[in-house]
PDB file of N, CA and C in Angstrom:
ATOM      1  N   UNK A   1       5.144  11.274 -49.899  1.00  0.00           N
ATOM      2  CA  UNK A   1       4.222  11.177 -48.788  1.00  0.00           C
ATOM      3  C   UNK A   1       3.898  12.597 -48.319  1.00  0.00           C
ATOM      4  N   UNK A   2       2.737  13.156 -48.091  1.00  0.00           N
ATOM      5  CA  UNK A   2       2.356  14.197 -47.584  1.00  0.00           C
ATOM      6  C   UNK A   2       2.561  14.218 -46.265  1.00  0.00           C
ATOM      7  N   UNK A   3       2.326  15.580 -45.576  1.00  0.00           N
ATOM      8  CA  UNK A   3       2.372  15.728 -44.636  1.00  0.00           C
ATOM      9  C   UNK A   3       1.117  15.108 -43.368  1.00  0.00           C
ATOM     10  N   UNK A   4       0.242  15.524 -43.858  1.00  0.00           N
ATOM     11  CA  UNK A   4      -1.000  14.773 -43.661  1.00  0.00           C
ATOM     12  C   UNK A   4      -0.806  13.280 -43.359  1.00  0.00           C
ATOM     13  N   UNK A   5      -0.114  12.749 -44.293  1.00  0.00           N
ATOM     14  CA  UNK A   5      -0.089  11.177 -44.418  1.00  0.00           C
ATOM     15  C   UNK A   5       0.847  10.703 -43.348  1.00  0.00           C
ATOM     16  N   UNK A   6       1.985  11.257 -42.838  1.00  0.00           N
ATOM     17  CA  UNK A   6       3.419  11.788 -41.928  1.00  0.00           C
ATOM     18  C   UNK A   6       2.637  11.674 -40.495  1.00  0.00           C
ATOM     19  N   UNK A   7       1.470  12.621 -40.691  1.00  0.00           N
ATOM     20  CA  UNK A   7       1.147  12.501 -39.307  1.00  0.00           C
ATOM     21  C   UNK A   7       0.058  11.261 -38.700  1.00  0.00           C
ATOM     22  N   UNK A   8      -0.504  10.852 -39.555  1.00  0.00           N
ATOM     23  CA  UNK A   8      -1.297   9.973 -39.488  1.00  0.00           C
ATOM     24  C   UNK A   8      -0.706   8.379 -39.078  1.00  0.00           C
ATOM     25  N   UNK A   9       0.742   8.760 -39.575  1.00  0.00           N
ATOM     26  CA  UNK A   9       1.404   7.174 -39.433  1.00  0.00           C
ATOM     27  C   UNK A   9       2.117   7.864 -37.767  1.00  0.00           C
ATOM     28  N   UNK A  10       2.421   8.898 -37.599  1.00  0.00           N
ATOM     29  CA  UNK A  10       2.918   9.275 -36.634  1.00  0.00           C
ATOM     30  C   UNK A  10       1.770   8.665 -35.609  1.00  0.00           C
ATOM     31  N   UNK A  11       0.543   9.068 -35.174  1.00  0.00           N
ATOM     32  CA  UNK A  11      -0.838   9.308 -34.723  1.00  0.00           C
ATOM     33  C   UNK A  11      -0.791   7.846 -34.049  1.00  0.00           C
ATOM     34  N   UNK A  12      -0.728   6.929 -35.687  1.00  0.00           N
ATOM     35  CA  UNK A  12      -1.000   5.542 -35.248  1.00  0.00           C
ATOM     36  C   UNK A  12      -0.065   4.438 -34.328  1.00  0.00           C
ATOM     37  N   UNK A  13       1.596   5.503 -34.891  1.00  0.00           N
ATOM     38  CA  UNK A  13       3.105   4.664 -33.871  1.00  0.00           C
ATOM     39  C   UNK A  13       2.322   5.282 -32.150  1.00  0.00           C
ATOM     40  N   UNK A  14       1.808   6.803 -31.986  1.00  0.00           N
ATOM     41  CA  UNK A  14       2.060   7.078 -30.747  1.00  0.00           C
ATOM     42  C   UNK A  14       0.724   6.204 -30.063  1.00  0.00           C
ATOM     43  N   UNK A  15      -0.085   6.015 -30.837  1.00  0.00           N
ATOM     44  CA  UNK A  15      -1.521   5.136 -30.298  1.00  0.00           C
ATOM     45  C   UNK A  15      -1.137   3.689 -29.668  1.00  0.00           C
ATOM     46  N   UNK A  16      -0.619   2.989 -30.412  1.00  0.00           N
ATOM     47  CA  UNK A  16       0.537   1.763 -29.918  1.00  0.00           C
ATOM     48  C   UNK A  16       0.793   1.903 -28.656  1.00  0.00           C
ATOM     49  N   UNK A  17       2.507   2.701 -29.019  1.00  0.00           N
ATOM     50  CA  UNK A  17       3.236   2.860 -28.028  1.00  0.00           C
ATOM     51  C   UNK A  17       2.586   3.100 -26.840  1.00  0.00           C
ATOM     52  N   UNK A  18       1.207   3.944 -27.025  1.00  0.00           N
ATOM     53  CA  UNK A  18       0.499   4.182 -25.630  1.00  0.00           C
ATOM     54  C   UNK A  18      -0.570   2.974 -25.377  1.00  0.00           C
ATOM     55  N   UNK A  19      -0.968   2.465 -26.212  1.00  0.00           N
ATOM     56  CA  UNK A  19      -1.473   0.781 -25.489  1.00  0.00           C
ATOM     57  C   UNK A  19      -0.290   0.028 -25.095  1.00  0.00           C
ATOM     58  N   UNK A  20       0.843   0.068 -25.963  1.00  0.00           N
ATOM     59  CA  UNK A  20       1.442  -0.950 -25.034  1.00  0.00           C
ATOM     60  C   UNK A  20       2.312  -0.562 -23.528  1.00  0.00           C
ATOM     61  N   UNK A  21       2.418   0.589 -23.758  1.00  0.00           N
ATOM     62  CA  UNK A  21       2.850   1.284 -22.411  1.00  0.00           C
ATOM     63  C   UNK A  21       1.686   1.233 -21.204  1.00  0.00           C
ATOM     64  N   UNK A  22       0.263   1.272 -21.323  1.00  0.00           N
ATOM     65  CA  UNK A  22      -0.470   1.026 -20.656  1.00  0.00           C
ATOM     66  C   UNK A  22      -0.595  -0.622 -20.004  1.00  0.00           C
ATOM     67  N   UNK A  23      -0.360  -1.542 -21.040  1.00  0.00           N
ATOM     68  CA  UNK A  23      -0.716  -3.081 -20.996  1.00  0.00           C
ATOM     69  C   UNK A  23       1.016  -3.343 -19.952  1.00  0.00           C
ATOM     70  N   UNK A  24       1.699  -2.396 -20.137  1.00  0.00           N
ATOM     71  CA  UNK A  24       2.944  -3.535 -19.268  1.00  0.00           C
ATOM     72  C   UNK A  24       2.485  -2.551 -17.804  1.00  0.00           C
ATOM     73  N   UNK A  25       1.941  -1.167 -17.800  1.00  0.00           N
ATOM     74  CA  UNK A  25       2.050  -0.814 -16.666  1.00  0.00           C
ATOM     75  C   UNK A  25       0.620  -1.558 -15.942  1.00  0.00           C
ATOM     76  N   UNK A  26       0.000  -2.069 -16.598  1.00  0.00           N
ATOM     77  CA  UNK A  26      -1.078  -3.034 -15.811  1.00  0.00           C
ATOM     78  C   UNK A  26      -0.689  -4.559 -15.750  1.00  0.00           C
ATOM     79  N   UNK A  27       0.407  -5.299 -16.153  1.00  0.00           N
ATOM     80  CA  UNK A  27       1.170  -6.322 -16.592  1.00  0.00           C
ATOM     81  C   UNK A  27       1.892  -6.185 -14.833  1.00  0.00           C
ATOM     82  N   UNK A  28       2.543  -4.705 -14.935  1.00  0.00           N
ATOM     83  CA  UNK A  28       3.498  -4.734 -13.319  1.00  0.00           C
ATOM     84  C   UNK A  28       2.605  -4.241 -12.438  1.00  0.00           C
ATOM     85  N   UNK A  29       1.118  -4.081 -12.546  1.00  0.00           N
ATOM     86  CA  UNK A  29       0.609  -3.980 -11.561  1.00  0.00           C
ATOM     87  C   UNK A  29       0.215  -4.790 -10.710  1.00  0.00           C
ATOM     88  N   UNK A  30      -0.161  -5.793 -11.488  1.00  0.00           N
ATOM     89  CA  UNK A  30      -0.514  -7.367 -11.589  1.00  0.00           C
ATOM     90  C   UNK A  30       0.876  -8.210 -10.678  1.00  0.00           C
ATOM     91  N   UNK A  31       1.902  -7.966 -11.457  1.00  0.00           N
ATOM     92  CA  UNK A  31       3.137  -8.935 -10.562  1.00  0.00           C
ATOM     93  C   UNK A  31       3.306  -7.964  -9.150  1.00  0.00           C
ATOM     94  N   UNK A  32       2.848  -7.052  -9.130  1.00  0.00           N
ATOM     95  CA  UNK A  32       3.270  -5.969  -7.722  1.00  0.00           C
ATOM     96  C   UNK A  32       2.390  -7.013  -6.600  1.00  0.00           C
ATOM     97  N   UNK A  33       0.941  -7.212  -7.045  1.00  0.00           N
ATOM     98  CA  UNK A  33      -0.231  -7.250  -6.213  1.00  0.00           C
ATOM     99  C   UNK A  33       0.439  -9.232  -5.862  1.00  0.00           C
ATOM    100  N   UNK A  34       0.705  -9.675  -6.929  1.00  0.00           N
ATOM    101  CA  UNK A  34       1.076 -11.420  -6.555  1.00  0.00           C
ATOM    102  C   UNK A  34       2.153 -11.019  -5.570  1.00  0.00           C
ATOM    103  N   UNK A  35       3.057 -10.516  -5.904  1.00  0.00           N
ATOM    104  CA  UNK A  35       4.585 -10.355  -4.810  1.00  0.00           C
ATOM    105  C   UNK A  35       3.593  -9.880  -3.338  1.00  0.00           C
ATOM    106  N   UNK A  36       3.099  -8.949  -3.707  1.00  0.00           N
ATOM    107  CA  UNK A  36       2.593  -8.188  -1.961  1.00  0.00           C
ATOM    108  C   UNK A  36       1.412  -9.292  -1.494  1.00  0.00           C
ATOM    109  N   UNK A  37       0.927 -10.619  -2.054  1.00  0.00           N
ATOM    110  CA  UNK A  37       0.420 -11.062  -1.203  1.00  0.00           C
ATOM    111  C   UNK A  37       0.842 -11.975  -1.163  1.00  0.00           C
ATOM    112  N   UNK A  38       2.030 -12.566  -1.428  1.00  0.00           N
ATOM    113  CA  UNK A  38       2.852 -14.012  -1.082  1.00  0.00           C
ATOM    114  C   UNK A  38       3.767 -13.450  -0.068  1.00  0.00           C
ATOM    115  N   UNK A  39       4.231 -11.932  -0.184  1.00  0.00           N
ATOM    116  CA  UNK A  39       5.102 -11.144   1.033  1.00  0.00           C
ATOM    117  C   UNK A  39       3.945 -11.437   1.972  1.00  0.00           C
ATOM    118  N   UNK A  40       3.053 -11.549   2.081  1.00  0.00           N
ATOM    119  CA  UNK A  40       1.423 -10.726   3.325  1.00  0.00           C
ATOM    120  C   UNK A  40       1.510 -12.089   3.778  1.00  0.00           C
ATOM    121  N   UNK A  41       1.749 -13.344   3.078  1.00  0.00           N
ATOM    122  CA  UNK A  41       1.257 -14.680   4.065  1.00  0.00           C
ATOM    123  C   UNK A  41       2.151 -15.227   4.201  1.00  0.00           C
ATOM    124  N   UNK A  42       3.729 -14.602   4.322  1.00  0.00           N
ATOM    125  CA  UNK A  42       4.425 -15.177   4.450  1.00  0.00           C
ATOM    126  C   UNK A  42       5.361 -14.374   6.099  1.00  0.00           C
ATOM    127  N   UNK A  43       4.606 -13.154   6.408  1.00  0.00           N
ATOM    128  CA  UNK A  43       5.106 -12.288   7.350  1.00  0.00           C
ATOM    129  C   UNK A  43       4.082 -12.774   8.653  1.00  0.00           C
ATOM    130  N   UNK A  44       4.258 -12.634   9.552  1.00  0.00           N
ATOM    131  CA  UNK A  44       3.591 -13.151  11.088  1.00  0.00           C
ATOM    132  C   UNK A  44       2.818 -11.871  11.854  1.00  0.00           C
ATOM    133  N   UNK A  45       1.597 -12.528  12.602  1.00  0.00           N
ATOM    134  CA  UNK A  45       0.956 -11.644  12.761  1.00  0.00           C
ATOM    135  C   UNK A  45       1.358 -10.403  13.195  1.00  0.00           C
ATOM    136  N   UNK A  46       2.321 -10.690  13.807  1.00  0.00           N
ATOM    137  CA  UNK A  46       3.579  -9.437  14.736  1.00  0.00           C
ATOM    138  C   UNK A  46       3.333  -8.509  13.671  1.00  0.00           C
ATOM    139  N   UNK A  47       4.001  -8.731  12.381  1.00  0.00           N
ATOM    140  CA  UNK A  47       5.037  -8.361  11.478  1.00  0.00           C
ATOM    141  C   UNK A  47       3.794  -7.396  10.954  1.00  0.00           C
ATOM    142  N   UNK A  48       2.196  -8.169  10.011  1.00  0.00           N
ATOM    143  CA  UNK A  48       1.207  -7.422  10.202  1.00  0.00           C
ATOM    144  C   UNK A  48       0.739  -6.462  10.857  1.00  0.00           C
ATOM    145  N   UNK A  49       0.937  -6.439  11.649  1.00  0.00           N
ATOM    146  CA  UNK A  49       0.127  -5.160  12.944  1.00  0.00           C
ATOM    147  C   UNK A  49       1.518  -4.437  13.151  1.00  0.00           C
ATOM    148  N   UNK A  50       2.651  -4.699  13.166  1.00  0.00           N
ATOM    149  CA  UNK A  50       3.583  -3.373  12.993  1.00  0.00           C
ATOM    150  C   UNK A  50       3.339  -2.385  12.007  1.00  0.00           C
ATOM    151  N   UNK A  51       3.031  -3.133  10.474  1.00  0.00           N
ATOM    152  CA  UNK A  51       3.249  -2.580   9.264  1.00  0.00           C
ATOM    153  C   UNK A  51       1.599  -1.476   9.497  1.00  0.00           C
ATOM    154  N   UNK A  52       0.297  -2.234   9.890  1.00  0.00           N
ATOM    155  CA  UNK A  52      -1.014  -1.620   9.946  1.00  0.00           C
ATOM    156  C   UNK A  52      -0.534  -0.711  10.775  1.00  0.00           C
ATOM    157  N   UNK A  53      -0.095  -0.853  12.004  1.00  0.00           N
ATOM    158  CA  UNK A  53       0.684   0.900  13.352  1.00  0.00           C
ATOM    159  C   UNK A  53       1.075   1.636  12.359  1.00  0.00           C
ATOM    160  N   UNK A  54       1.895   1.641  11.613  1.00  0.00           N
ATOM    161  CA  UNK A  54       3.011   2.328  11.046  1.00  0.00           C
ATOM    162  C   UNK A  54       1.869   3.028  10.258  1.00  0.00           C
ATOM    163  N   UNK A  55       1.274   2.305   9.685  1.00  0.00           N
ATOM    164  CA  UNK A  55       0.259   2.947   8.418  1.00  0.00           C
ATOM    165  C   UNK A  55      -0.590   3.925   9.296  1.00  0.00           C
ATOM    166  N   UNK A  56      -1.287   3.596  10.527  1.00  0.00           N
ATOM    167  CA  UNK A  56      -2.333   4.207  10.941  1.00  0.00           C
ATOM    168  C   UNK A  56      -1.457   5.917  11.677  1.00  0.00           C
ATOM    169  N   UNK A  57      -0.474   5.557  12.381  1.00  0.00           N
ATOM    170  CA  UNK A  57       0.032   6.695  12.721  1.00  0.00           C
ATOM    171  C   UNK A  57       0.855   7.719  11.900  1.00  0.00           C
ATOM    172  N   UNK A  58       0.675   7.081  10.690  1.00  0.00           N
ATOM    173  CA  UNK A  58       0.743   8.335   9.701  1.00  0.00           C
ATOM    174  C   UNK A  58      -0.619   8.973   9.480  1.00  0.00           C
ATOM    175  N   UNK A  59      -1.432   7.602   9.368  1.00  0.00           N
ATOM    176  CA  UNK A  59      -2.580   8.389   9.177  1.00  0.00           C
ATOM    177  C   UNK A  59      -2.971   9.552  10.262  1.00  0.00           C
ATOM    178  N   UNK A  60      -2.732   9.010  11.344  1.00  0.00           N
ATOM    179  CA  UNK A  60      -3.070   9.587  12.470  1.00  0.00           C
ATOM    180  C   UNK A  60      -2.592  10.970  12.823  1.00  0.00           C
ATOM    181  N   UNK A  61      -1.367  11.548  12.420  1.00  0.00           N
ATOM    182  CA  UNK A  61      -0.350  12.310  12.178  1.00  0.00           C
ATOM    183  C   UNK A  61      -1.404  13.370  10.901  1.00  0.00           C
ATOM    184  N   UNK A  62      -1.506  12.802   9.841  1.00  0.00           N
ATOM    185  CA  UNK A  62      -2.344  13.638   8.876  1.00  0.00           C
ATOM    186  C   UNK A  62      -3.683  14.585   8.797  1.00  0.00           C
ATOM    187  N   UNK A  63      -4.507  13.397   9.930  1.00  0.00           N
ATOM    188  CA  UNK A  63      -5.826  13.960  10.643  1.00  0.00           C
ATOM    189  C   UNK A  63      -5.319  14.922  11.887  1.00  0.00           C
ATOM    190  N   UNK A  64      -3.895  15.031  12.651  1.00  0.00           N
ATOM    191  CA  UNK A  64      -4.186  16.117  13.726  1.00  0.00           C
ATOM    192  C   UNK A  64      -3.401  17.050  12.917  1.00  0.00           C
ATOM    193  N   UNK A  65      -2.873  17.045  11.649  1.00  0.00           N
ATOM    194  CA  UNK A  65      -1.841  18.294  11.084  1.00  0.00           C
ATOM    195  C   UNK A  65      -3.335  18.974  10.732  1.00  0.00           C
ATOM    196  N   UNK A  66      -4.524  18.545  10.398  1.00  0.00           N
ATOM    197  CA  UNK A  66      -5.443  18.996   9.753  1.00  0.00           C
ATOM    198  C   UNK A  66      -6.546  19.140  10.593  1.00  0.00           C
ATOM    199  N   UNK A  67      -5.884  19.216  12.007  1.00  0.00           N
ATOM    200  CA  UNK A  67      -6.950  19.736  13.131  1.00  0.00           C
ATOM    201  C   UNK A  67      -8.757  18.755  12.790  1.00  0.00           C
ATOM    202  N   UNK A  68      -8.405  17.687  12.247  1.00  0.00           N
ATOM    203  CA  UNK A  68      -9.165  16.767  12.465  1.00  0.00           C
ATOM    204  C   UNK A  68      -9.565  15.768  13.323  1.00  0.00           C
ATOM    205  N   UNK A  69      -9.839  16.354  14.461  1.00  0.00           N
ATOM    206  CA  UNK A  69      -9.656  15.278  16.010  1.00  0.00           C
ATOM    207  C   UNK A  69     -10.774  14.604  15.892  1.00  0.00           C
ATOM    208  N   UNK A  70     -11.821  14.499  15.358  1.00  0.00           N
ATOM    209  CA  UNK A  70     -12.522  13.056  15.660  1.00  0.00           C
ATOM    210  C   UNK A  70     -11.972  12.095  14.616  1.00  0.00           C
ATOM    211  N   UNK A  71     -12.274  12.413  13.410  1.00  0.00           N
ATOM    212  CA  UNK A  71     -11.379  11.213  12.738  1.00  0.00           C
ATOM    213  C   UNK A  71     -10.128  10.726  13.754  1.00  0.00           C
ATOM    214  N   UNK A  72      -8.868  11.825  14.360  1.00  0.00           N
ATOM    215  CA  UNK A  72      -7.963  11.105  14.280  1.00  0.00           C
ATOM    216  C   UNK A  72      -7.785  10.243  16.019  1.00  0.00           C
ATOM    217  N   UNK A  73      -9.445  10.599  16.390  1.00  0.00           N
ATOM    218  CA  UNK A  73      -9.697   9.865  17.961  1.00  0.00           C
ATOM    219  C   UNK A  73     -10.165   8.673  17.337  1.00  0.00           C
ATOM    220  N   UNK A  74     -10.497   8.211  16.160  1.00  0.00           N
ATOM    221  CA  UNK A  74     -10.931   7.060  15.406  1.00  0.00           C
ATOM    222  C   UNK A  74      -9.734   6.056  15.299  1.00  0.00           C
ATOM    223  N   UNK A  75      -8.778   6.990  14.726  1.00  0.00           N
ATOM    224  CA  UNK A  75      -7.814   6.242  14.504  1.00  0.00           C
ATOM    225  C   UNK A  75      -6.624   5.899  15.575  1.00  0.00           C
ATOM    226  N   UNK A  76      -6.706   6.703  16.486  1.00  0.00           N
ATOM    227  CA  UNK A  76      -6.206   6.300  17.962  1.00  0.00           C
ATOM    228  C   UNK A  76      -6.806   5.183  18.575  1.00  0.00           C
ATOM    229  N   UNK A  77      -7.945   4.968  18.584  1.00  0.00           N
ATOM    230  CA  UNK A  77      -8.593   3.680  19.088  1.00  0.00           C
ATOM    231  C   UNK A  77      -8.186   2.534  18.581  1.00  0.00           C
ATOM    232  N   UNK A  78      -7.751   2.429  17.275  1.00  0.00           N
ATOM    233  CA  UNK A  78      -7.232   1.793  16.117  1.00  0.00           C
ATOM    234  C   UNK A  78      -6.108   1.278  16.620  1.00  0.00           C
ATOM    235  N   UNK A  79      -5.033   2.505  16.884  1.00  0.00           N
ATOM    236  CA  UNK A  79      -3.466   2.426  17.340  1.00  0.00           C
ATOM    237  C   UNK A  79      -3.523   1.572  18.414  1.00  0.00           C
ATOM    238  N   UNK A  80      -4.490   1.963  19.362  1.00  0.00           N
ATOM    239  CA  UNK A  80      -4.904   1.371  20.691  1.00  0.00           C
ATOM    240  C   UNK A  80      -4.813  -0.263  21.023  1.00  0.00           C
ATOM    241  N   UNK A  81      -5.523  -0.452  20.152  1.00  0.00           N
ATOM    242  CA  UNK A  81      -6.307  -2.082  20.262  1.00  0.00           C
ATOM    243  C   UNK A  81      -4.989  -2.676  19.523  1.00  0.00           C
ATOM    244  N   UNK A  82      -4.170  -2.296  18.489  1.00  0.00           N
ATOM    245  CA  UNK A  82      -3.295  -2.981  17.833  1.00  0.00           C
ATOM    246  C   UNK A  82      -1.572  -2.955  18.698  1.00  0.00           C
ATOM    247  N   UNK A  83      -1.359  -1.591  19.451  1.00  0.00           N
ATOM    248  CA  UNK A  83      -0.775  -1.820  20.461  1.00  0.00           C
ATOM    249  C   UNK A  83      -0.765  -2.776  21.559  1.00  0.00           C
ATOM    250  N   UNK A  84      -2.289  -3.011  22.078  1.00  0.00           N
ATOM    251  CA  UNK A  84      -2.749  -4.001  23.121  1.00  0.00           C
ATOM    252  C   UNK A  84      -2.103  -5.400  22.414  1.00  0.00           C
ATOM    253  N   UNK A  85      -2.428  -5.576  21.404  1.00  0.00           N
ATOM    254  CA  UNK A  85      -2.494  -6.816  20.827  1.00  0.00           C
ATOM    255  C   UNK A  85      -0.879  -7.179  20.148  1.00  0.00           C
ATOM    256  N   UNK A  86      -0.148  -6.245  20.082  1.00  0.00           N
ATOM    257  CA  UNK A  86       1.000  -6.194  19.918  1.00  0.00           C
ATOM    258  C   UNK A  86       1.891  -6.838  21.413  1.00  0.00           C
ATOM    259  N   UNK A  87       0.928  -5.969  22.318  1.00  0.00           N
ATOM    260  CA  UNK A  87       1.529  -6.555  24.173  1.00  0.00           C
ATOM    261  C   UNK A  87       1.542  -7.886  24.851  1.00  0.00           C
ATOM    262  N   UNK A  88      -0.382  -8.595  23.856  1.00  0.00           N
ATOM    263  CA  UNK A  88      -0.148  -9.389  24.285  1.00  0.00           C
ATOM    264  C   UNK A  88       0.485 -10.273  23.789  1.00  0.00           C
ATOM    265  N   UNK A  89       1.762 -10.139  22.189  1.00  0.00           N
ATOM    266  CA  UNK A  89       2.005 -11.610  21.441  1.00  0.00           C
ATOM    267  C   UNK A  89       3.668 -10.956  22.572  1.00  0.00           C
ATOM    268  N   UNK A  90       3.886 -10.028  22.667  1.00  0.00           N
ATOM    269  CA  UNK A  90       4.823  -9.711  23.761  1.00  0.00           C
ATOM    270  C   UNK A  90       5.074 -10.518  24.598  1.00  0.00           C
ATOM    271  N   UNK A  91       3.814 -10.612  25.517  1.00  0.00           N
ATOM    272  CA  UNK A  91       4.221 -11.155  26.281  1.00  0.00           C
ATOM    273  C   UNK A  91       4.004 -12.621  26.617  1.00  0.00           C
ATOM    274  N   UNK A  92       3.823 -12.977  25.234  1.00  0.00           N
ATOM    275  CA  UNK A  92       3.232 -14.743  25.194  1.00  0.00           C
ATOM    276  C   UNK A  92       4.771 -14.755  24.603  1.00  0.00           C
ATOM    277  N   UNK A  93       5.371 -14.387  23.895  1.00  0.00           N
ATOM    278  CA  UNK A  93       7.197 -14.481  23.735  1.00  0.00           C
ATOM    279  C   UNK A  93       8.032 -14.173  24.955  1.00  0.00           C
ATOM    280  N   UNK A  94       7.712 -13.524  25.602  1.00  0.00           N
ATOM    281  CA  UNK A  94       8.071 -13.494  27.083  1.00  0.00           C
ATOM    282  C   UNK A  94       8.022 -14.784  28.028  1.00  0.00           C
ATOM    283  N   UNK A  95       6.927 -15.274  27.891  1.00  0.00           N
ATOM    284  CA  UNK A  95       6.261 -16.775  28.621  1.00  0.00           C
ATOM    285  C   UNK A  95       6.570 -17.920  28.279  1.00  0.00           C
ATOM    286  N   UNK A  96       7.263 -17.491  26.911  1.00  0.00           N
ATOM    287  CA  UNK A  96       7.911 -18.995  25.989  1.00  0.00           C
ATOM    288  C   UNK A  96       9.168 -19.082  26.553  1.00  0.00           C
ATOM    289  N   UNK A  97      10.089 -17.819  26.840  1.00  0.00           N
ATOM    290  CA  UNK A  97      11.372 -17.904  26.985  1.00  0.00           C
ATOM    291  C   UNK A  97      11.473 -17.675  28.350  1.00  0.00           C
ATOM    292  N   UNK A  98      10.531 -17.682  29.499  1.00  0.00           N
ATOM    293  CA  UNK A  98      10.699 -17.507  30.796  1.00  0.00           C
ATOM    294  C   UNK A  98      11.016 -18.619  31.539  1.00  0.00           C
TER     295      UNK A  98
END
């Protein structure tokens, strides 16, 4: 077998290996996205709007490290309304157990 011929079978194992390395990492992208939305309707609105806070005040955190204050007055309004709405399931759990 030549060398030529060596690499060609080489060429064709690494061509494979890289489709099938591609097909399982889109295979677990696929079971990631089913798990995160049977986790998403199975968590309560509470549980939602903690996880969206958490997300936005990083975001929020990123836009003032980067002296970006209108974006991150965007995303304060954001924090805002989901705080409010955080107060009021507060205090409707408050009213259940009062």
């Amino acid at each position: 077998m030549t060398d030529r011929e060596k690499e060609d079978i080489a060429d064709i194992v690494i061509r494979k290996m890289l489709e099938k390395k591609a097909k399982m990492e889109n295979d677990l992208f696929n079971i990631n996205d089913v798990l995160f939305t049977l986790l998403n309707t199975q968590l309560s609105e509470e549980e939602l709007l903690v996880g969206e806070l958490a997300k936005l005040m990083t975001i929020l955190n990123i836009y003032e490290e980067k002296e970006e204050y209108e974006k991150a007055s965007v995303i304060k309004n954001k924090i805002d309304k989901i705080n409010n709405k955080l107060d009021q399931i507060d205090n409707q759990k408050r009213g259940d157990y009062d």
